[in-house]
Every structure is written in C-alpha cells, then in structure tokens.
PDB file of N, CA and C in Angstrom:
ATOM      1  N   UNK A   1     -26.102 -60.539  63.331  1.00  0.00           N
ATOM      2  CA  UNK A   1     -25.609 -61.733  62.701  1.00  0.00           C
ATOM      3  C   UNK A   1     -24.978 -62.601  63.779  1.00  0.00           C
ATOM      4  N   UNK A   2     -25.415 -63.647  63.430  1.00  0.00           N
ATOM      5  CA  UNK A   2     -25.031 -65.068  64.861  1.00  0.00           C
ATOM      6  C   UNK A   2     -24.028 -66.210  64.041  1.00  0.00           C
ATOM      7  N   UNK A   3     -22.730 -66.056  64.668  1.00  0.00           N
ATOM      8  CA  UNK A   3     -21.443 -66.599  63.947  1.00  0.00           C
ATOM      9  C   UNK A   3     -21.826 -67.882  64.846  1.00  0.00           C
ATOM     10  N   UNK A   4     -22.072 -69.073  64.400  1.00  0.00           N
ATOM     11  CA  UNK A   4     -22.138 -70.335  65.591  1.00  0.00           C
ATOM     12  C   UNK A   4     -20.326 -71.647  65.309  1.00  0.00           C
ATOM     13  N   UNK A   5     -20.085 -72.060  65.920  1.00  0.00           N
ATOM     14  CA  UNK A   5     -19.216 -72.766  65.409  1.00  0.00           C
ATOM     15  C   UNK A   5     -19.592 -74.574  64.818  1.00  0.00           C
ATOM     16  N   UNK A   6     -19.368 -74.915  64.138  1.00  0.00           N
ATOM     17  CA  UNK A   6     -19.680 -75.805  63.439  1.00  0.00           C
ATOM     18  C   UNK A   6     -18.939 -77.019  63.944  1.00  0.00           C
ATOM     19  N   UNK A   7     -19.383 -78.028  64.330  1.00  0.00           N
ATOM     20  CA  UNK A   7     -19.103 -79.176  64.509  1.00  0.00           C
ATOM     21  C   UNK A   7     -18.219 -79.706  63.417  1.00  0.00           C
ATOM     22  N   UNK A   8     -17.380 -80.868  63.892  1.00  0.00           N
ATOM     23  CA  UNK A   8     -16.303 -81.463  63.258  1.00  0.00           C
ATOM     24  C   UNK A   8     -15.630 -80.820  62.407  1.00  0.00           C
ATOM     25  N   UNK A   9     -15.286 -79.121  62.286  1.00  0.00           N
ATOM     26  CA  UNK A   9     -14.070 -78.817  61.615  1.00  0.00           C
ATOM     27  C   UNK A   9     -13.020 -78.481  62.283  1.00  0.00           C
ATOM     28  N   UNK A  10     -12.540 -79.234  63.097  1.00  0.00           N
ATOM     29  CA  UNK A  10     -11.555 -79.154  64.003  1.00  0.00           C
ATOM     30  C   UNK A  10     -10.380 -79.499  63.415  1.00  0.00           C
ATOM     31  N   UNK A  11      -9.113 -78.804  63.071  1.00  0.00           N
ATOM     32  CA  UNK A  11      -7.865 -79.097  62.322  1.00  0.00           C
ATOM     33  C   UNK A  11      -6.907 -79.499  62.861  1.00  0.00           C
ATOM     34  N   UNK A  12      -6.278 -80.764  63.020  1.00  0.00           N
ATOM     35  CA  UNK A  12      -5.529 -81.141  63.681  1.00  0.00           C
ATOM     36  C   UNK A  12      -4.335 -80.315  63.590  1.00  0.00           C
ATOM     37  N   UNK A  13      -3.838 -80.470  64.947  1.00  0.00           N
ATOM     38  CA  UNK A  13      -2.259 -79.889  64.999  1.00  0.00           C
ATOM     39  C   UNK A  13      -1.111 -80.637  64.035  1.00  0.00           C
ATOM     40  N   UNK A  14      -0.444 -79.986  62.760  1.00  0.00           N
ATOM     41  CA  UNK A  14       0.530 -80.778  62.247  1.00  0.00           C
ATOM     42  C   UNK A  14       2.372 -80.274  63.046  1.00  0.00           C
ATOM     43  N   UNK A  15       2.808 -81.962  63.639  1.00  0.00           N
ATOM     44  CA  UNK A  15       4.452 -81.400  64.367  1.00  0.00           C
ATOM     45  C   UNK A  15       4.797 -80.342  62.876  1.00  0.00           C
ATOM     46  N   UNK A  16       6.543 -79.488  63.401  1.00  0.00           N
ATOM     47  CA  UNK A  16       7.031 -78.825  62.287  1.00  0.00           C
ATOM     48  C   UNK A  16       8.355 -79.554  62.484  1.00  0.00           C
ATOM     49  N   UNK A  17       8.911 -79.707  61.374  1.00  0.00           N
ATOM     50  CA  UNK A  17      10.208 -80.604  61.665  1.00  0.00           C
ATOM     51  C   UNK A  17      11.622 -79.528  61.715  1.00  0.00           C
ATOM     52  N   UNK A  18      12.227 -80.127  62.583  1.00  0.00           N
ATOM     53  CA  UNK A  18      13.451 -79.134  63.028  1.00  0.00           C
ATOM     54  C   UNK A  18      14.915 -80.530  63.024  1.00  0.00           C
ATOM     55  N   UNK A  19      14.483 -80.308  61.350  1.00  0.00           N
ATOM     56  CA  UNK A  19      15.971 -80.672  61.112  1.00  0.00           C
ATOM     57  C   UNK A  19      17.482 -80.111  61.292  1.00  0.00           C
ATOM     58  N   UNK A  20      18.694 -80.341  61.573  1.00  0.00           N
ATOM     59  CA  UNK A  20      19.648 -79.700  61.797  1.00  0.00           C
ATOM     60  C   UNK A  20      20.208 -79.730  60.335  1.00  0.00           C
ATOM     61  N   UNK A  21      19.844 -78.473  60.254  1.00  0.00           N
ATOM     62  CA  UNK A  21      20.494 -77.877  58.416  1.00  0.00           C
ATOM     63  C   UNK A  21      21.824 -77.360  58.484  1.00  0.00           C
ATOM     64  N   UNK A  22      22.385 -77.053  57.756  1.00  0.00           N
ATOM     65  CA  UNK A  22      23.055 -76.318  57.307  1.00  0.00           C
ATOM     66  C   UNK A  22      23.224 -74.728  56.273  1.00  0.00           C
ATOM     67  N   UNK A  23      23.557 -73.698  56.845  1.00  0.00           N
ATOM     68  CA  UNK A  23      23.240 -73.045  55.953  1.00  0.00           C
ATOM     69  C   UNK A  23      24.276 -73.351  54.453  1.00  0.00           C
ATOM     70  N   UNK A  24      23.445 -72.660  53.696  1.00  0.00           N
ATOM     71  CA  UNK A  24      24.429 -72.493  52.267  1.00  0.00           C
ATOM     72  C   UNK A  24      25.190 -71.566  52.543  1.00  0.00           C
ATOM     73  N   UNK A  25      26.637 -71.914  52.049  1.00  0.00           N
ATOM     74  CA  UNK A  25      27.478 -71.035  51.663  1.00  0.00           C
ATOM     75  C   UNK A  25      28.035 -70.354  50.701  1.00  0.00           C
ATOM     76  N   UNK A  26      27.860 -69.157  50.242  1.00  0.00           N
ATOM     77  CA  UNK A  26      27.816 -68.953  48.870  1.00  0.00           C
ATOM     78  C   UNK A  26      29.488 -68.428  48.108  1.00  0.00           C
ATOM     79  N   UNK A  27      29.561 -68.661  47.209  1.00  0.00           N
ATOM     80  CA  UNK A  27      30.995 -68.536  46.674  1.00  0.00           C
ATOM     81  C   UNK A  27      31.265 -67.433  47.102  1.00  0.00           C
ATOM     82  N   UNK A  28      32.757 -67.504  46.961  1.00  0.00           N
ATOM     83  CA  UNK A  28      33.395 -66.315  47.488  1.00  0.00           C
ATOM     84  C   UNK A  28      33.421 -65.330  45.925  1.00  0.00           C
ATOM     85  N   UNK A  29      33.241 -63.953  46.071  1.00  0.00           N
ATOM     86  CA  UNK A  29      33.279 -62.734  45.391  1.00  0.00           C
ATOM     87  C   UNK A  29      35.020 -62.796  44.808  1.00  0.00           C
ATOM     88  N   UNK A  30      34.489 -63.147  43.270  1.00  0.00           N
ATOM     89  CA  UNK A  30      36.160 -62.723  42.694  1.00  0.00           C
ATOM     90  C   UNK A  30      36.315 -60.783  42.348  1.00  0.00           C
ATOM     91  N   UNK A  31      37.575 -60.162  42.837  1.00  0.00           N
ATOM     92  CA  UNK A  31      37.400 -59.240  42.597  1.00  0.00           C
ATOM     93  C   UNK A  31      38.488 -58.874  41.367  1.00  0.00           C
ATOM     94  N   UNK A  32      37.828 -58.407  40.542  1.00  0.00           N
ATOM     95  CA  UNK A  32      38.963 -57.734  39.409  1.00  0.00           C
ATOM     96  C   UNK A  32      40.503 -56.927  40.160  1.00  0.00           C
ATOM     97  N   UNK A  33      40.717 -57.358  38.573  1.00  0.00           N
ATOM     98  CA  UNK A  33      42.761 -56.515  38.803  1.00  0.00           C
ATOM     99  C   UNK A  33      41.939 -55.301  38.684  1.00  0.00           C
ATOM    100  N   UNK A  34      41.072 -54.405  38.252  1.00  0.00           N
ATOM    101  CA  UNK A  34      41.076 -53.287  37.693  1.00  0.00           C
ATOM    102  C   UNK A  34      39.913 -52.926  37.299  1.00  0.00           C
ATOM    103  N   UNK A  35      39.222 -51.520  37.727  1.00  0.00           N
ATOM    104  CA  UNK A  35      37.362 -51.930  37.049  1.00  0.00           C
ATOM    105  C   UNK A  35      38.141 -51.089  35.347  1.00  0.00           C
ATOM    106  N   UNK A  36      37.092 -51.659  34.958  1.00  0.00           N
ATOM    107  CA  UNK A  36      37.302 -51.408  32.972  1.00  0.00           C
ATOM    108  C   UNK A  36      35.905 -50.601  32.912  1.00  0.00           C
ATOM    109  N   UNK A  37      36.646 -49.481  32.162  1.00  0.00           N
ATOM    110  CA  UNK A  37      35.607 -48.624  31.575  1.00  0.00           C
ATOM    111  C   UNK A  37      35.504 -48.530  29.956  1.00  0.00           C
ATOM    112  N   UNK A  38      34.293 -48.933  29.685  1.00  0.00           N
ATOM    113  CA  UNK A  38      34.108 -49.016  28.495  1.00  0.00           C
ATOM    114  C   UNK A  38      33.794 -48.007  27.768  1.00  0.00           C
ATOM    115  N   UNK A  39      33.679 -47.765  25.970  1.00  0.00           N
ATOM    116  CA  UNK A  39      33.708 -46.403  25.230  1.00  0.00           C
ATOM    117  C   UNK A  39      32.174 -45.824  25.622  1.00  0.00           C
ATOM    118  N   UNK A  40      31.601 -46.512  25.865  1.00  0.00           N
ATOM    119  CA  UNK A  40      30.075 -46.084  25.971  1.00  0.00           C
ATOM    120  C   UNK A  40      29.989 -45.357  27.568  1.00  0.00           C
ATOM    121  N   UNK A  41      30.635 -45.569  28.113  1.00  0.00           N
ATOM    122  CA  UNK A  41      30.799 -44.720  29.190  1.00  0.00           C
ATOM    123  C   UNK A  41      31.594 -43.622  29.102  1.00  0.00           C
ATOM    124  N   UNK A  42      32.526 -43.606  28.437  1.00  0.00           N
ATOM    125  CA  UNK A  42      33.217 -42.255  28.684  1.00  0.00           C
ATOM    126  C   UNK A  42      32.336 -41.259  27.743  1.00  0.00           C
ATOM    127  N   UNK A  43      31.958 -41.551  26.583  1.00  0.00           N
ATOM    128  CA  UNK A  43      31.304 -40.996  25.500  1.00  0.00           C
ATOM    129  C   UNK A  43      29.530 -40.500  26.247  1.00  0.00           C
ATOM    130  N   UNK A  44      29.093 -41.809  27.282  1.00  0.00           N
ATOM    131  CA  UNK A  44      28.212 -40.568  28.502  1.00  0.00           C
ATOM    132  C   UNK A  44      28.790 -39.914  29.089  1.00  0.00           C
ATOM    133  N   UNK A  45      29.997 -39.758  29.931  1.00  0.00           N
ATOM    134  CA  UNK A  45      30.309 -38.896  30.605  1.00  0.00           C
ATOM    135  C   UNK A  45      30.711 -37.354  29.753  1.00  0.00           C
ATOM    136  N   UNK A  46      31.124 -37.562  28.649  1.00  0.00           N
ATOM    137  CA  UNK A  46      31.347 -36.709  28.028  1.00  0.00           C
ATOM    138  C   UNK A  46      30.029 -35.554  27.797  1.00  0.00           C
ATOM    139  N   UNK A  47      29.191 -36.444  27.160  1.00  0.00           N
ATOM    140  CA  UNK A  47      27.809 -35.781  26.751  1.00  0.00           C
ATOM    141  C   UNK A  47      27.392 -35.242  28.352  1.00  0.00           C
ATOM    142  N   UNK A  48      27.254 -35.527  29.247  1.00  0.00           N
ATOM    143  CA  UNK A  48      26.824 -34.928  30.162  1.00  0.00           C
ATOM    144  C   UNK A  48      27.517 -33.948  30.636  1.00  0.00           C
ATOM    145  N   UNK A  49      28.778 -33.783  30.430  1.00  0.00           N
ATOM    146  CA  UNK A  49      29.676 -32.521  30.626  1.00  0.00           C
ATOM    147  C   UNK A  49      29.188 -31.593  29.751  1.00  0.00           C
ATOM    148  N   UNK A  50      28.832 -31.868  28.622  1.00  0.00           N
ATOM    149  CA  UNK A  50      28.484 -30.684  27.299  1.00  0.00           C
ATOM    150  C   UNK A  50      27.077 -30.577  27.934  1.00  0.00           C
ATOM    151  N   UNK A  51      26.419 -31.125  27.869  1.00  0.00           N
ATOM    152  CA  UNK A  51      25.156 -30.767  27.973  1.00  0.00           C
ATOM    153  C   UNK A  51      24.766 -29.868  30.114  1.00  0.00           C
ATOM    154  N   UNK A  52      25.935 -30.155  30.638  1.00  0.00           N
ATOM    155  CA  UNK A  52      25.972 -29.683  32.104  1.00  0.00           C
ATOM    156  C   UNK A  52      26.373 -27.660  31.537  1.00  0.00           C
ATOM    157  N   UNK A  53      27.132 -27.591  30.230  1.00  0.00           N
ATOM    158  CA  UNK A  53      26.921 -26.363  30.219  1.00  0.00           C
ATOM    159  C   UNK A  53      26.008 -25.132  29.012  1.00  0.00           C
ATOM    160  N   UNK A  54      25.057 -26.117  28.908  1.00  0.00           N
ATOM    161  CA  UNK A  54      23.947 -25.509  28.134  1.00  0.00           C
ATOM    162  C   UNK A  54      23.049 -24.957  29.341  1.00  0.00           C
ATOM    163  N   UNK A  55      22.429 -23.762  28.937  1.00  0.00           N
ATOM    164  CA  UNK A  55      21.150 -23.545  29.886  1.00  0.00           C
ATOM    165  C   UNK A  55      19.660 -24.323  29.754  1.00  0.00           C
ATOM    166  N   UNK A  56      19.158 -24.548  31.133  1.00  0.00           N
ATOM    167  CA  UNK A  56      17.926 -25.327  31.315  1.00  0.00           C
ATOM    168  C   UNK A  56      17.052 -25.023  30.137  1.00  0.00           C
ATOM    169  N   UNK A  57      16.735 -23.701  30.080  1.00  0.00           N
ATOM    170  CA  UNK A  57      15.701 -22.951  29.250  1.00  0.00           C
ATOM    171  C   UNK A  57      16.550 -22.212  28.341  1.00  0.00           C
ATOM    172  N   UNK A  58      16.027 -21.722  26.709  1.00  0.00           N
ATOM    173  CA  UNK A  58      16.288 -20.935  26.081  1.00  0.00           C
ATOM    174  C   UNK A  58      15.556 -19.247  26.256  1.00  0.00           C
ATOM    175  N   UNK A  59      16.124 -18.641  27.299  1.00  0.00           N
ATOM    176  CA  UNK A  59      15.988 -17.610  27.531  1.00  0.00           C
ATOM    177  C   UNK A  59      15.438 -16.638  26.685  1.00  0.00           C
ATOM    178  N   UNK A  60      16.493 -16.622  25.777  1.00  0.00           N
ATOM    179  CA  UNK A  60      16.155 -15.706  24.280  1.00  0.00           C
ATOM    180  C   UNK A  60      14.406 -15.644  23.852  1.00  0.00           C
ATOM    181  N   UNK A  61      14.588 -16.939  23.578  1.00  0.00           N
ATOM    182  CA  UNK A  61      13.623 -17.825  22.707  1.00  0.00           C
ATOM    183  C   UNK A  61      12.026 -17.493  23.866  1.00  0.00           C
ATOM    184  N   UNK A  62      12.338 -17.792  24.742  1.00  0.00           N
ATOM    185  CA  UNK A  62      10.756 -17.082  26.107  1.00  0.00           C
ATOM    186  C   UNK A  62      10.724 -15.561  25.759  1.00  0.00           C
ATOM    187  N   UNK A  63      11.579 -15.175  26.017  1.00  0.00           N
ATOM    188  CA  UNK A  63      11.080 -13.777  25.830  1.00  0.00           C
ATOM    189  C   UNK A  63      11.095 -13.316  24.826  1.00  0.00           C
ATOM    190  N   UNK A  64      11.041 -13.625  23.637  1.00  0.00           N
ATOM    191  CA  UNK A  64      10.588 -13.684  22.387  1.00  0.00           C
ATOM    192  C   UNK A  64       9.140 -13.791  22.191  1.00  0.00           C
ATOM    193  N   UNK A  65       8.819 -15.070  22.558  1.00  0.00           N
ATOM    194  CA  UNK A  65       7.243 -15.791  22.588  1.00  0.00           C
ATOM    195  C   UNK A  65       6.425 -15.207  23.212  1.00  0.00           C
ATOM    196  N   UNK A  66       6.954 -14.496  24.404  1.00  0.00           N
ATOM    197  CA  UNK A  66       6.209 -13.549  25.607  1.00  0.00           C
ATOM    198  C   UNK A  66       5.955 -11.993  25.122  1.00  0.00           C
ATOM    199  N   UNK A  67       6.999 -11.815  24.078  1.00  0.00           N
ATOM    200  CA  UNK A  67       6.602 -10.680  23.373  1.00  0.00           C
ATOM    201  C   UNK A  67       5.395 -10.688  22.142  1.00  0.00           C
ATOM    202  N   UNK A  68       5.255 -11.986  21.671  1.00  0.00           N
ATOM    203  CA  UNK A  68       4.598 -12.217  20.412  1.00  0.00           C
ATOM    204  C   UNK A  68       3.461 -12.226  21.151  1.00  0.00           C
ATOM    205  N   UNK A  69       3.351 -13.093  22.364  1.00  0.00           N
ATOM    206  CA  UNK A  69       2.276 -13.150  22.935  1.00  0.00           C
ATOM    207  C   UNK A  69       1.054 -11.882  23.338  1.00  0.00           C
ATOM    208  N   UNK A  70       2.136 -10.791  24.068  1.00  0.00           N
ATOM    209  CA  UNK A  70       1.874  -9.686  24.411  1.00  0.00           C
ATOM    210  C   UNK A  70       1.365  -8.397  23.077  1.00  0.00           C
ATOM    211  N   UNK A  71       1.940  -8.385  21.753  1.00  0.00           N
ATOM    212  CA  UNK A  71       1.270  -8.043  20.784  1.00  0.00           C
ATOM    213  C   UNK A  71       0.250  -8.433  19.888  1.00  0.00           C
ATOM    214  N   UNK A  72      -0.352  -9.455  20.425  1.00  0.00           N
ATOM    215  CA  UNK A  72      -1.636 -10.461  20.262  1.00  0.00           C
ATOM    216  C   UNK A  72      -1.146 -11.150  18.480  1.00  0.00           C
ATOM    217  N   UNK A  73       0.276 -11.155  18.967  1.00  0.00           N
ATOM    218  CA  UNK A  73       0.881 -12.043  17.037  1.00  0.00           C
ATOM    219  C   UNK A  73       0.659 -13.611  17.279  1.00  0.00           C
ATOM    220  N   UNK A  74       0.900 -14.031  18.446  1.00  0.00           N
ATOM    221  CA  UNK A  74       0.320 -15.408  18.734  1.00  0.00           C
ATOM    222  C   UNK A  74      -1.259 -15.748  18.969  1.00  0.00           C
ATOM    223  N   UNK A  75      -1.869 -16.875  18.200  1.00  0.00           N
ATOM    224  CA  UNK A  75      -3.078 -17.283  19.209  1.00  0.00           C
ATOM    225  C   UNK A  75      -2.709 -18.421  20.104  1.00  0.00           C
ATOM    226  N   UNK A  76      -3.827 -18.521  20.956  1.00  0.00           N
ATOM    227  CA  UNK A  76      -2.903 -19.598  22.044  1.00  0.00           C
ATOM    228  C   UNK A  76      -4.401 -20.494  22.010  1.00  0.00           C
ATOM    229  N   UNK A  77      -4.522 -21.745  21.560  1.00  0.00           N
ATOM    230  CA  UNK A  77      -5.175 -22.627  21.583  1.00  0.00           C
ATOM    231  C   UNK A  77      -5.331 -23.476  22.941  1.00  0.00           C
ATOM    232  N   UNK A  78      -6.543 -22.933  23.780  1.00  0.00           N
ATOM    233  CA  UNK A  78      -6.283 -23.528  25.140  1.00  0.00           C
ATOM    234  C   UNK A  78      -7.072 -24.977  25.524  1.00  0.00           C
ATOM    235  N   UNK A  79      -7.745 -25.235  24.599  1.00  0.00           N
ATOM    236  CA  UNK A  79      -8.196 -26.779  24.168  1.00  0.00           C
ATOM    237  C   UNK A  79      -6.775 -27.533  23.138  1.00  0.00           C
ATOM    238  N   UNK A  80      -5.909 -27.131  22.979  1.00  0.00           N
ATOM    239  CA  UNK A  80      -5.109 -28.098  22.043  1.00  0.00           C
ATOM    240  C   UNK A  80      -3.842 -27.602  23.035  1.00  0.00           C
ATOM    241  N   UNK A  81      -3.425 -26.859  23.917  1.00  0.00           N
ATOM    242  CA  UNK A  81      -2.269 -26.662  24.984  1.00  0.00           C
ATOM    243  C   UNK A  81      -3.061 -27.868  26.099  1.00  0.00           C
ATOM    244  N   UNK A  82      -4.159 -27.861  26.620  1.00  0.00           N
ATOM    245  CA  UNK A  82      -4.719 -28.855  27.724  1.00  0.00           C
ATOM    246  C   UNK A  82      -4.687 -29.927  27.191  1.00  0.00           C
ATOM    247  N   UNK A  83      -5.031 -30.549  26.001  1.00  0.00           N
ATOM    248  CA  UNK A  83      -4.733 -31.631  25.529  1.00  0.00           C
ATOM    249  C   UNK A  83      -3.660 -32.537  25.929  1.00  0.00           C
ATOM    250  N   UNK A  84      -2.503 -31.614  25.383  1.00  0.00           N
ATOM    251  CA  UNK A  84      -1.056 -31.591  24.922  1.00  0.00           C
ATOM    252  C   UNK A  84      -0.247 -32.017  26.331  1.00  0.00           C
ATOM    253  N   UNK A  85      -0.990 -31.191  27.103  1.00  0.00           N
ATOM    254  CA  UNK A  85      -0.485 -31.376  28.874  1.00  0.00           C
ATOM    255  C   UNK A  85      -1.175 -32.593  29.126  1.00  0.00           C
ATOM    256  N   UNK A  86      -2.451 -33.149  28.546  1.00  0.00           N
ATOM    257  CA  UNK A  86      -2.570 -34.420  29.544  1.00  0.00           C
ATOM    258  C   UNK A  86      -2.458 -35.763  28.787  1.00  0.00           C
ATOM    259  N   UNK A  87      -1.637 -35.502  27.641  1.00  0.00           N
ATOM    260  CA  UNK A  87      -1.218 -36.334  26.932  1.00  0.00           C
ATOM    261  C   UNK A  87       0.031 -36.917  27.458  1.00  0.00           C
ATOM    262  N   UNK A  88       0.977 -35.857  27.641  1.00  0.00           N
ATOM    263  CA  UNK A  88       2.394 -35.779  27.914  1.00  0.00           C
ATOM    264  C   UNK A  88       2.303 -36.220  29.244  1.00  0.00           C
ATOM    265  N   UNK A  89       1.707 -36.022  30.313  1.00  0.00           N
ATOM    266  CA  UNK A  89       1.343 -36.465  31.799  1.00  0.00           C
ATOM    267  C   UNK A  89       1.072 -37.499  31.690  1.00  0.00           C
ATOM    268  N   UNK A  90       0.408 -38.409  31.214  1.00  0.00           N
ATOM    269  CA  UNK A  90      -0.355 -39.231  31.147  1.00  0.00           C
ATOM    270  C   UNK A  90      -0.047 -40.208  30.099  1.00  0.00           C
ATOM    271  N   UNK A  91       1.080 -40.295  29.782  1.00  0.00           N
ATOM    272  CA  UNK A  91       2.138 -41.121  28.766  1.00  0.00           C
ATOM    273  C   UNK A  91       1.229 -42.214  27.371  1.00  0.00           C
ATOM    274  N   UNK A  92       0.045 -40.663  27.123  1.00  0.00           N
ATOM    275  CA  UNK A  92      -0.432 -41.330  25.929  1.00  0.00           C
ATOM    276  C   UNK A  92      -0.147 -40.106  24.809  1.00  0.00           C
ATOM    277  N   UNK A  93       1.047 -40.304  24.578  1.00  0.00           N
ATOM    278  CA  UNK A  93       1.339 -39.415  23.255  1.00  0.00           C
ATOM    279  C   UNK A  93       1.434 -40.302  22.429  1.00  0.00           C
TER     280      UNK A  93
END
C-alpha cells in the first residue's frame, strides 16, 4: 500500500494565546464547632457490633446437611444448584 501526500491540505499554524490569568480562588473551608452524629449512625454502628458477634457460617446447620447428604436423605439437583450459581454471579436473579 502507497500512502502519497495530497496536495493543498496543508493546515495552517493557529498562534495560542497566553493571556495573564489569574487563578481562581476557592472559598475558604468552614469548619464545624463539632462533627454531629446522627441516629442512623449509631443504630449502624450498633448493628454491626451485634452482627460482629454472630458466626460467619451456621456450623450446626452444615453438618447437619452433610449428614443428610451422606445418608442419601438429600437429592442434590446439579442442573438447578448450577443454575442458581450463575444466576447469583451474574446478577440475574
């Protein structure tokens, strides 16, 4: 392929203007007497304290399921568990 250059598209040089600006100065930061905590915050902090001493997993409750599992009392639907996983992944529930 043969790139040729083309007559008369020559772009003139435009000057750039170098006005003497000023920067902006932006208001000064008012700072409070006091930060304010509102009920909706303490009432999260709260819940996250209660919930900081629950366990991740229900322990009990797995090895329960792992037993049902193991006496063939569960069936395990592995077309409706794969589903379920790429539903939930994939934020079309």
């Amino acid at each position: 392929m043969k790139i040729d250059k083309m007559s008369g598209t020559h772009i003139p040089h435009t000057p750039v203007s170098t006005r003497d600006t000023k920067p902006e100065t932006a208001e000064p930061v008012r700072q409070s007497q006091s930060p304010t905590v509102s009920v909706n915050t303490r009432m999260i902090d709260q819940a996250q304290s209660e919930l900081g001493t629950l366990p991740d997993v229900d322990l009990a409750k797995v090895e329960s399921v792992k037993q049902a599992l193991a006496r063939g009392e569960l069936n395990l639907d592995i077309r409706a568990l794969a589903g379920a996983v790429m539903r939930f992944h994939t934020g079309h529930e």
